[in-house]
Protein backbone atom coordinates (compact mmCIF):
# COMPACT_ATOMS: atom_id res chain seq x y z
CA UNK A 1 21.20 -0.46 16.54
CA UNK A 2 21.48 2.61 14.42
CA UNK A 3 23.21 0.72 11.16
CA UNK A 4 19.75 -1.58 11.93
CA UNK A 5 17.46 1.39 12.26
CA UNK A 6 19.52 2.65 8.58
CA UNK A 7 19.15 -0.33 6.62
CA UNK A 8 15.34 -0.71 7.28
CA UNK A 9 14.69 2.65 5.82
CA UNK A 10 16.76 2.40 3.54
CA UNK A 11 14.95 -0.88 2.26
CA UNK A 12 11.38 0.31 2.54
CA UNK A 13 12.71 3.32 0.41
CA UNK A 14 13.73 0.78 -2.05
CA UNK A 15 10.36 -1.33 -2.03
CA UNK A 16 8.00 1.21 -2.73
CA UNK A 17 10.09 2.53 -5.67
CA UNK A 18 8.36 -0.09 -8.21
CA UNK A 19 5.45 1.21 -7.39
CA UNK A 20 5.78 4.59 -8.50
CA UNK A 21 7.52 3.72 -11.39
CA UNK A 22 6.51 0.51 -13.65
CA UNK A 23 3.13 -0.09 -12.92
CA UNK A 24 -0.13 -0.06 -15.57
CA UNK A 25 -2.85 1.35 -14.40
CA UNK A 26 -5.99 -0.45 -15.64
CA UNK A 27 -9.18 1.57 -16.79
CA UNK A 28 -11.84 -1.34 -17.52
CA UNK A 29 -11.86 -4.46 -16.87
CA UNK A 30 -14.70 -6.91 -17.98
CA UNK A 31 -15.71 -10.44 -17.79
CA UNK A 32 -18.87 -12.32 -19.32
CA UNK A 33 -19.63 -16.04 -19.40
CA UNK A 34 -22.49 -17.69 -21.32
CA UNK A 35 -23.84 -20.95 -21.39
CA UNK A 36 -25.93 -22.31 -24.40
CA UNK A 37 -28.77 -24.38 -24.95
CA UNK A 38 -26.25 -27.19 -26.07
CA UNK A 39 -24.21 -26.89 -22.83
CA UNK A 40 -21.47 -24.55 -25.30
CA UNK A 41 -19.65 -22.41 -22.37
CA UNK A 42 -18.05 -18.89 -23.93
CA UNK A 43 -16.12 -16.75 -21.60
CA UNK A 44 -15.47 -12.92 -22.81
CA UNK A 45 -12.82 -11.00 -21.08
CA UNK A 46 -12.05 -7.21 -21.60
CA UNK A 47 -8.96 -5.45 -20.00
CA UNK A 48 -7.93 -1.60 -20.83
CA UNK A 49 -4.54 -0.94 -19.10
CA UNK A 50 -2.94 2.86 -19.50
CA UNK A 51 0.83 2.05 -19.95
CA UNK A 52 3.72 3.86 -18.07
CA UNK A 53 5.00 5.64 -21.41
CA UNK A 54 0.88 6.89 -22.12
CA UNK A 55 -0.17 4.41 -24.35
CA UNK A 56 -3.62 2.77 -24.38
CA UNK A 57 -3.28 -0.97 -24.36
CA UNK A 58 -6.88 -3.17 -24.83
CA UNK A 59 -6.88 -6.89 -24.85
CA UNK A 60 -9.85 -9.26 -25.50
CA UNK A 61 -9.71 -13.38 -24.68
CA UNK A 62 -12.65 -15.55 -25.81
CA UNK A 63 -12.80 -18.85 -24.66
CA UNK A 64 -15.36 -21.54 -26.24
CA UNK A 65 -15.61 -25.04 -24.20
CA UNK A 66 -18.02 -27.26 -26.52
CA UNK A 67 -18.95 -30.29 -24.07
CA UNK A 68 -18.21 -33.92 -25.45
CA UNK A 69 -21.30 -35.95 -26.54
């Protein structure tokens, strides 16, 4: 019971280390859709992530579905 009692702390010790270590914290996050009078759909999306080693990381993804006539 004890080597049971052991190997369960010893593995939530483990699964919280991740965690603490490699994750990106994000600072803004943003998201904008807009539909046209022709029935154009553009989605906007905005992400600022702080990385582990202190670098500022922004991404932008535009998206532009033009229907089929």
């Amino acid at each position: 019971m004890n080597r049971l009692m052991l190997s369960a702390c010893l593995l939530l010790a483990f699964a919280g280390t991740p965690v603490i270590v490699g994750c990106d914290e994000t600072h803004e996050h943003s998201k904008t859709t807009d539909v046209k009078d022709d029935g154009t759909v553009v989605k906007k999306e905005s992400k600022t992530t702080e990385n582990t080693d202190g670098t500022v990381t922004k991404t932008e993804k535009k998206d532009v579905d033009k229907p089929s006539h």
